[in-house]
C-alpha atoms as a PDB file:
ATOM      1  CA  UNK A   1      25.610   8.545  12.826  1.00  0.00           C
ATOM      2  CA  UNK A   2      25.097   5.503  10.298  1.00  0.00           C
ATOM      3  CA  UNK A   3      22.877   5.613   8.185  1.00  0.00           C
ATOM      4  CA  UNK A   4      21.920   2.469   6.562  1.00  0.00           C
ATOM      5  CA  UNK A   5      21.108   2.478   2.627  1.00  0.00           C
ATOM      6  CA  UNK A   6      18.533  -0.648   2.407  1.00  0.00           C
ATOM      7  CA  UNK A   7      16.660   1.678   5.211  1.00  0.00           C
ATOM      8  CA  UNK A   8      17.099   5.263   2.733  1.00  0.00           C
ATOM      9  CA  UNK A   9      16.041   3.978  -0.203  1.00  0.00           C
ATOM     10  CA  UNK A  10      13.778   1.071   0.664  1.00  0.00           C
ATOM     11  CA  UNK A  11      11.292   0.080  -2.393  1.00  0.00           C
ATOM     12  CA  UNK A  12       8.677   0.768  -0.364  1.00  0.00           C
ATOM     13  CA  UNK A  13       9.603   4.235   0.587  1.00  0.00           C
ATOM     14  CA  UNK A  14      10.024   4.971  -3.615  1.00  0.00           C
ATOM     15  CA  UNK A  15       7.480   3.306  -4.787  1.00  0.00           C
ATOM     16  CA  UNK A  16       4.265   2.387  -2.768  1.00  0.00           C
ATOM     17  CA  UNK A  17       3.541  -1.419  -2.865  1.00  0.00           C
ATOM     18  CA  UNK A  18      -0.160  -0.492  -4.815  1.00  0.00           C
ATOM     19  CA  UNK A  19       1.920   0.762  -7.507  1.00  0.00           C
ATOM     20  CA  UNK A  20       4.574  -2.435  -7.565  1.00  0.00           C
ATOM     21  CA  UNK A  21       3.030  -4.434 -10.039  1.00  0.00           C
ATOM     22  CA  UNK A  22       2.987  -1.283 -12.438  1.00  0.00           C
ATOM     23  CA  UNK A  23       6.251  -0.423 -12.057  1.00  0.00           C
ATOM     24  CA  UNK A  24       7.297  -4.307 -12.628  1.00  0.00           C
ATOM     25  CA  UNK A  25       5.572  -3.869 -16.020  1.00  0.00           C
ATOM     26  CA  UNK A  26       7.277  -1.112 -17.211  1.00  0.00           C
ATOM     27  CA  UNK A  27      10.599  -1.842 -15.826  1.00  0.00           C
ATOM     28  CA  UNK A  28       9.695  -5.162 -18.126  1.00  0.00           C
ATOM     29  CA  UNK A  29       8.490  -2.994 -21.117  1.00  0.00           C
ATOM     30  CA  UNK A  30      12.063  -1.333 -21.486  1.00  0.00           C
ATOM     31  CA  UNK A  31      14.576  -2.494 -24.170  1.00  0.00           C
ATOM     32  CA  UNK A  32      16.684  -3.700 -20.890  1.00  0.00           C
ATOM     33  CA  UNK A  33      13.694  -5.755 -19.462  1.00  0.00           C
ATOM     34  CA  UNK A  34      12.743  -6.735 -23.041  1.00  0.00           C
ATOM     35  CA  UNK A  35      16.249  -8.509 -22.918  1.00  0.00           C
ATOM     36  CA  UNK A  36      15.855 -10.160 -19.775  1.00  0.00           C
ATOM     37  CA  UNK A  37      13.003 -12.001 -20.605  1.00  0.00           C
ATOM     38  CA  UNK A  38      14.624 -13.192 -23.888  1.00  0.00           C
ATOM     39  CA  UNK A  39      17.678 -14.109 -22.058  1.00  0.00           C
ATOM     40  CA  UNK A  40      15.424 -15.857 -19.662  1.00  0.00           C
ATOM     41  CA  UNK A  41      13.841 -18.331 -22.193  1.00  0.00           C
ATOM     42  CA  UNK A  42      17.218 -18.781 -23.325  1.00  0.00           C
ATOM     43  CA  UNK A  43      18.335 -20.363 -20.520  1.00  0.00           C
ATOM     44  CA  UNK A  44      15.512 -22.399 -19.682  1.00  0.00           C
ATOM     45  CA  UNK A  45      16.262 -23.881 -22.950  1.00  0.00           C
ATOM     46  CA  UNK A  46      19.711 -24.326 -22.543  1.00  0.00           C
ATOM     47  CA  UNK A  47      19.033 -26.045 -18.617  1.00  0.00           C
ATOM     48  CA  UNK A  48      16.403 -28.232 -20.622  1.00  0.00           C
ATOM     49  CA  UNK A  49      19.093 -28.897 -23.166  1.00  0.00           C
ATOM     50  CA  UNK A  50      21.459 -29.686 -20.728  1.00  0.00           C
ATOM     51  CA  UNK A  51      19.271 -32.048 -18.854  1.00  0.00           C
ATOM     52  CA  UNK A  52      17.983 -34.218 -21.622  1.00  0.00           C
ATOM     53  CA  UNK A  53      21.945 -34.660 -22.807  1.00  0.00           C
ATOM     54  CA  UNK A  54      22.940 -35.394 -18.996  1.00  0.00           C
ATOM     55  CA  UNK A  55      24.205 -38.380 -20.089  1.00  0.00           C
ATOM     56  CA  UNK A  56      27.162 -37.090 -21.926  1.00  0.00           C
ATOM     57  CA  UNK A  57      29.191 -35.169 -19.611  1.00  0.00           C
ATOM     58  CA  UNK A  58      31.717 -33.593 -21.373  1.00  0.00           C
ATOM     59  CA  UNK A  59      28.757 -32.221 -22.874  1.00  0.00           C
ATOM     60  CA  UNK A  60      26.168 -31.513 -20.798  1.00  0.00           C
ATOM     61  CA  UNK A  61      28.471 -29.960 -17.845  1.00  0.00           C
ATOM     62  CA  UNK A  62      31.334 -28.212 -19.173  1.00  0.00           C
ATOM     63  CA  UNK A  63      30.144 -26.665 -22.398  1.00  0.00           C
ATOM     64  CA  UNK A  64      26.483 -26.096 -22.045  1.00  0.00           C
ATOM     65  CA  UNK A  65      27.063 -25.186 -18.287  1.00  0.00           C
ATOM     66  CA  UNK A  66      29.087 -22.504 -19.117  1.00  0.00           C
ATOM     67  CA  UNK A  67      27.092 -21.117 -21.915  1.00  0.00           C
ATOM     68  CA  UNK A  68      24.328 -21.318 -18.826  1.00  0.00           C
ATOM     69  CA  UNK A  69      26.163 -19.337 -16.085  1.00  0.00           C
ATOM     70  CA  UNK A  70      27.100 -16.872 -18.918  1.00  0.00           C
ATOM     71  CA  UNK A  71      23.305 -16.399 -20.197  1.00  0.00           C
ATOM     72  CA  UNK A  72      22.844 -16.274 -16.165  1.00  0.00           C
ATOM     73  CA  UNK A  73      25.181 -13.088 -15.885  1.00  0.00           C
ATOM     74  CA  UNK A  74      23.931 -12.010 -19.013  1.00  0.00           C
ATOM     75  CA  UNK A  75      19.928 -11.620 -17.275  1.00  0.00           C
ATOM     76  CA  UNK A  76      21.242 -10.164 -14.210  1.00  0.00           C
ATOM     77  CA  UNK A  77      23.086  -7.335 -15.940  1.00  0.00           C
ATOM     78  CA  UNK A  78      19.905  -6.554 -18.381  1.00  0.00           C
ATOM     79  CA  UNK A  79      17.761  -6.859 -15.387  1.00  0.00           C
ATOM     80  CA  UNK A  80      20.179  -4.301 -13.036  1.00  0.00           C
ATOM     81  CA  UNK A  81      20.138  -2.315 -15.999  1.00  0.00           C
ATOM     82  CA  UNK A  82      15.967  -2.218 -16.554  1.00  0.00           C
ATOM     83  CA  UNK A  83      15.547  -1.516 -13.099  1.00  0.00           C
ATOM     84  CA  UNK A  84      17.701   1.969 -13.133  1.00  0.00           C
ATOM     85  CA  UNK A  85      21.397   1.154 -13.255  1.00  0.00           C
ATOM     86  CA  UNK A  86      24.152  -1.194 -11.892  1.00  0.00           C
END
């Protein structure tokens, strides 16, 4: 028989939804999720940068954009990692 994982380990099996917005916090409050958020400003600074220098391409696309998608990578790593684990 298959067993599916999503249906094993469901969040709502683990962790009931009255207790969600807790556990968001403290997933938040860890050194991991503490990163996240940093990492998060940091890119809405860099897309803000990169919009207000749109005009120079070169620029704007492929060097901030990169710096962007890495910063991108960068918060879903730290966020994997504040939430248990890759």
């Amino acid at each position: 028989m298959h067993t599916s994982v999503a249906s094993s380990a469901s969040v709502p099996r683990v962790i009931p939804h009255r207790r969600l917005p807790r556990a968001g916090a403290a997933a938040l409050l860890t050194p991991w999720g503490v990163l996240a958020a940093a990492l998060f400003v940091a890119a809405c600074v860099l897309l803000t940068l990169e919009q207000r220098l749109a005009e120079h391409v070169d620029l704007a696309f492929f060097k901030i954009n990169v710096w962007v998608g890495a910063v991108v990578f960068a918060i879903v790593l730290a966020a994997r990692l504040a939430a248990g684990g890759l």
